[in-house]
C-alpha atoms as a PDB file:
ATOM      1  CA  UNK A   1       0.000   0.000   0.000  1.00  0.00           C
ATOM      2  CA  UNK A   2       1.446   3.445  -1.082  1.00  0.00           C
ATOM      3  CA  UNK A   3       1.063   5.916   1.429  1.00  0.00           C
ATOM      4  CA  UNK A   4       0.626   9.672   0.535  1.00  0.00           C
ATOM      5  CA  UNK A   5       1.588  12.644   2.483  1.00  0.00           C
ATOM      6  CA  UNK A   6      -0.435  16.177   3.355  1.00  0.00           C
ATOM      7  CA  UNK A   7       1.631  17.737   0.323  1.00  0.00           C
ATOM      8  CA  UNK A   8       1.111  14.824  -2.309  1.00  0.00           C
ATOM      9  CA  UNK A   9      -2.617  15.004  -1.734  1.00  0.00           C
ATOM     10  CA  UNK A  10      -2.434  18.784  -1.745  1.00  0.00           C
ATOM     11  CA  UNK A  11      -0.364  18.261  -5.049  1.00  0.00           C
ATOM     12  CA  UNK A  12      -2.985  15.910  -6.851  1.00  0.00           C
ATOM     13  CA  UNK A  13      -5.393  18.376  -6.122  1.00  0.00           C
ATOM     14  CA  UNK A  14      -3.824  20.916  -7.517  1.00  0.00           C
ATOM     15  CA  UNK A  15      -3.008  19.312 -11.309  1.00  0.00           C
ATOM     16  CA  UNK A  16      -6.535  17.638 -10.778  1.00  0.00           C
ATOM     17  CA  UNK A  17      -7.727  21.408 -10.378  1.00  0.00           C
ATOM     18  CA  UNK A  18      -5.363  22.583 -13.250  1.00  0.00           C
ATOM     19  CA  UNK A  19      -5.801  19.447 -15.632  1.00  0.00           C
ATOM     20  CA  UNK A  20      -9.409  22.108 -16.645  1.00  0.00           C
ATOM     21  CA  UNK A  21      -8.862  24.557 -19.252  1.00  0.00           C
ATOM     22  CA  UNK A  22     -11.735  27.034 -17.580  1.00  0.00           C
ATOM     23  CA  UNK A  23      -9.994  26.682 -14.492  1.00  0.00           C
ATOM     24  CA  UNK A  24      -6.593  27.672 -16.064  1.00  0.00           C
ATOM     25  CA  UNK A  25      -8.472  30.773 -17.438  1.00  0.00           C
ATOM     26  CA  UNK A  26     -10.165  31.516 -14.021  1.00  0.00           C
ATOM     27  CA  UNK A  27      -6.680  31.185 -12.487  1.00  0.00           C
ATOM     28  CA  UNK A  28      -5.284  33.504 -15.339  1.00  0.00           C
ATOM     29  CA  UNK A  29      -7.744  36.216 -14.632  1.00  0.00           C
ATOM     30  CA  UNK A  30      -7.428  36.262 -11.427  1.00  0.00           C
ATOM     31  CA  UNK A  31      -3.524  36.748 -11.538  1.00  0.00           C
ATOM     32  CA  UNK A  32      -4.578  39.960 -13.201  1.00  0.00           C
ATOM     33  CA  UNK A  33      -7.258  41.091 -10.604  1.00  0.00           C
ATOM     34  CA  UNK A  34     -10.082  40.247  -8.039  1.00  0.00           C
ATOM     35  CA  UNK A  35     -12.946  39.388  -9.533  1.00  0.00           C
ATOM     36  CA  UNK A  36     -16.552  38.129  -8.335  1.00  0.00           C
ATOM     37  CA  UNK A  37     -18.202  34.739  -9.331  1.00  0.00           C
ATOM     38  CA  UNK A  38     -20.853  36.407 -11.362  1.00  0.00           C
ATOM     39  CA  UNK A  39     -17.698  38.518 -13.332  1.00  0.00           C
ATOM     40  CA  UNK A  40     -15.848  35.198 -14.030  1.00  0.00           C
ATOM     41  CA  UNK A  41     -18.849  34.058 -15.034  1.00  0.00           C
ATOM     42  CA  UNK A  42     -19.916  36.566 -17.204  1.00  0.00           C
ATOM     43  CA  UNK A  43     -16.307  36.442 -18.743  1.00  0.00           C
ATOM     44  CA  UNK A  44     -16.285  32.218 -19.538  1.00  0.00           C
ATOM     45  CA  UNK A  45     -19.972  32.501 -21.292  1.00  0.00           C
ATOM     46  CA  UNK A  46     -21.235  30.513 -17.664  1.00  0.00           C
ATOM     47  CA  UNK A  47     -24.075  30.182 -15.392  1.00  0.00           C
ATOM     48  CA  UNK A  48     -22.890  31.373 -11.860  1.00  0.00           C
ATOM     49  CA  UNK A  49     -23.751  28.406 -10.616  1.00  0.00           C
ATOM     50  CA  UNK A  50     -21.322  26.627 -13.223  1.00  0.00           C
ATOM     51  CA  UNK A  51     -18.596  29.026 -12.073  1.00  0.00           C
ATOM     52  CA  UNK A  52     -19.262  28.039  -8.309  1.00  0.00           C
ATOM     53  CA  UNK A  53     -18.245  24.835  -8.894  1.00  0.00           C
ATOM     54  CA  UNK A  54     -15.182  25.440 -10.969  1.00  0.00           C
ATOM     55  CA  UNK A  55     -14.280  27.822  -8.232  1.00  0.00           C
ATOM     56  CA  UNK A  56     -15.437  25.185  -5.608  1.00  0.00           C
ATOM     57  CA  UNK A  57     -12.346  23.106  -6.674  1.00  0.00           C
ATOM     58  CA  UNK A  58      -9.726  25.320  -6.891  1.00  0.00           C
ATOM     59  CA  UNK A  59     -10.849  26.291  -3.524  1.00  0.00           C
ATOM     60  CA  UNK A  60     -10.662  22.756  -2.091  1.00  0.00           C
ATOM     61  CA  UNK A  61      -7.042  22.443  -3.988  1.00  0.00           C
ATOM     62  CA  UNK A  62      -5.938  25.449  -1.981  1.00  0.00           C
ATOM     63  CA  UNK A  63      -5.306  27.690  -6.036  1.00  0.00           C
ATOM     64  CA  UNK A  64      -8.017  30.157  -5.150  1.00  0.00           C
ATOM     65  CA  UNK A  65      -9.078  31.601  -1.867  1.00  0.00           C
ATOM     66  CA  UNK A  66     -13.370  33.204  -2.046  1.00  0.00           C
ATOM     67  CA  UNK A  67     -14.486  35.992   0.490  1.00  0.00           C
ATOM     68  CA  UNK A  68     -18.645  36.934   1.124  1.00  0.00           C
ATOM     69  CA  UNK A  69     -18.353  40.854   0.846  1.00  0.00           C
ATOM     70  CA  UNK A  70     -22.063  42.010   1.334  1.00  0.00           C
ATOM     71  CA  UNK A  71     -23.861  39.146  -1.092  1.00  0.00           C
ATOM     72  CA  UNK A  72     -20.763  39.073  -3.274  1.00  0.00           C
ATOM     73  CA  UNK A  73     -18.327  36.373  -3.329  1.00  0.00           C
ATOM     74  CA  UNK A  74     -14.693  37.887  -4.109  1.00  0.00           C
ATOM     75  CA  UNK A  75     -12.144  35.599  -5.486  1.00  0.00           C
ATOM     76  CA  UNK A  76      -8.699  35.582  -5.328  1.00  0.00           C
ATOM     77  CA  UNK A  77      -5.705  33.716  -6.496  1.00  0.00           C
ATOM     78  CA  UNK A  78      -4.112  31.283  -3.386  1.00  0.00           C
ATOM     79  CA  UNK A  79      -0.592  32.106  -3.674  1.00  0.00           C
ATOM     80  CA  UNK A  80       0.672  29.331  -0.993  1.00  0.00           C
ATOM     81  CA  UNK A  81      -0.021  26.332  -3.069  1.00  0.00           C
ATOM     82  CA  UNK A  82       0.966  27.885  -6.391  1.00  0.00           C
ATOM     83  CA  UNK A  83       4.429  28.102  -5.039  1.00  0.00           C
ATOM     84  CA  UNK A  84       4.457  24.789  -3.840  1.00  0.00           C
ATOM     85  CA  UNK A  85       3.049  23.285  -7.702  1.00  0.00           C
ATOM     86  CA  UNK A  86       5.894  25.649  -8.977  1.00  0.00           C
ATOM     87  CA  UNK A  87       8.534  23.949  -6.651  1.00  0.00           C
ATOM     88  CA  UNK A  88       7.334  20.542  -7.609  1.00  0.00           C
ATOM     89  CA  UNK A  89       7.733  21.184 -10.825  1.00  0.00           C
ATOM     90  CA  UNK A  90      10.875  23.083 -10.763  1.00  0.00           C
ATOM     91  CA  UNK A  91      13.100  20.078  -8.929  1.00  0.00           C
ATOM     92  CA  UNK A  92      11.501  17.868 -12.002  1.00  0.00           C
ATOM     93  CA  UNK A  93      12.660  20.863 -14.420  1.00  0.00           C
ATOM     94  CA  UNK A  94      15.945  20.805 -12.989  1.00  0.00           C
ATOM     95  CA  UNK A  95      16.425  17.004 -13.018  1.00  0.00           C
ATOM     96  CA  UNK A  96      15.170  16.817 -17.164  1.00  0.00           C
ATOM     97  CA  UNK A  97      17.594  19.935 -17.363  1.00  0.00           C
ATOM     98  CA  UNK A  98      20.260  17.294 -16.303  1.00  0.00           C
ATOM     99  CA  UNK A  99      19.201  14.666 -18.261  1.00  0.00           C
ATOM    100  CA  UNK A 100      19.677  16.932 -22.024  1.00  0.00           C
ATOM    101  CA  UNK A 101      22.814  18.250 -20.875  1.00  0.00           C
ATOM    102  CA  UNK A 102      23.992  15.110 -20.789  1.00  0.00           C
ATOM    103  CA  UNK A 103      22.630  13.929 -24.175  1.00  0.00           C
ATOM    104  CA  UNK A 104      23.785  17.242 -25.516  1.00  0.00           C
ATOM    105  CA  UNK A 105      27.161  15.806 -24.349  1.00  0.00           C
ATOM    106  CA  UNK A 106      26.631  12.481 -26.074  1.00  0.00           C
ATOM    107  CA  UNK A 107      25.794  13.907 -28.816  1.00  0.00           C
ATOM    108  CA  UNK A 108      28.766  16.206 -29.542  1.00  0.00           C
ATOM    109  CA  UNK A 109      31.407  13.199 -28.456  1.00  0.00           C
ATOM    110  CA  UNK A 110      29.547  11.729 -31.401  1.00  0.00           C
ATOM    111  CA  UNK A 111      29.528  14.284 -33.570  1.00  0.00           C
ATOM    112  CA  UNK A 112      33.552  15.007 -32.848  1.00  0.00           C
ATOM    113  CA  UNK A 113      34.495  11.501 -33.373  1.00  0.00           C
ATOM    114  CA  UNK A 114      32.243  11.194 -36.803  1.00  0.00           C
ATOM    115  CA  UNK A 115      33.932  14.240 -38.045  1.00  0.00           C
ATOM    116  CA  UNK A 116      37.537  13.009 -36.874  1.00  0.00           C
ATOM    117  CA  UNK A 117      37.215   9.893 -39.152  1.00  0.00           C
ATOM    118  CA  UNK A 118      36.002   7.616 -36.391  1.00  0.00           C
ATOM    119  CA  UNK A 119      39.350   8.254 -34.377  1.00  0.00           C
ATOM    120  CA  UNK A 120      39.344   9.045 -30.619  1.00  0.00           C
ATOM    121  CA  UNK A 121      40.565  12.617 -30.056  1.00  0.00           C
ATOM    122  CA  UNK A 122      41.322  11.940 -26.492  1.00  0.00           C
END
């Protein structure tokens, strides 16, 4: 049995919460600015009702954080668990970054020795 921690099920929310185009696009917009359900709405062509659901999960994934002003919702982007999708994905960045400098490496050793005649230049 594989056993996750806090962060991996924070994590899997998070892609499952970015793995939705709309939701990209509410995250987007919300970079930008503030914005209320019914204006995020309004923008993606939806029913607010559609948009409180989209926003429901980015909520539960810790990406967006909501606030009742009067009988308006408020939405905001969740900085905290951005940075910690970004720092996944940046050790994994680093690690591939790794990887093709050392097939770029390969490759030119190659490369030198096809354009020597096959000799070793070493």
């Amino acid at each position: 049995m594989v056993q996750c921690t806090h962060q991996q099920v924070d994590l899997d929310a998070a892609f499952a919460a970015l793995a939705d185009p709309t939701r990209r696009g509410v995250l987007e917009q919300l970079g930008r600015s503030e914005a209320s359900i019914t204006k995020l709405a309004d923008r993606f062509g939806m029913t607010p009702t559609g948009m409180k659901k989209h926003i429901a999960i980015l909520e539960a994934a810790g990406l967006v954080t909501t606030e009742k002003v009067g009988r308006v919702r408020r939405c905001r982007v969740g900085a905290d668990r951005l940075e910690d999708v970004a720092a996944w994905v940046e050790r994994y960045q680093q690690l591939w970054d790794a990887r093709f400098r050392a097939l770029d490496d390969v490759v030119a050793a190659l490369r030198n020795k096809e354009n020597t005649g096959g000799q070793d230049s070493t």
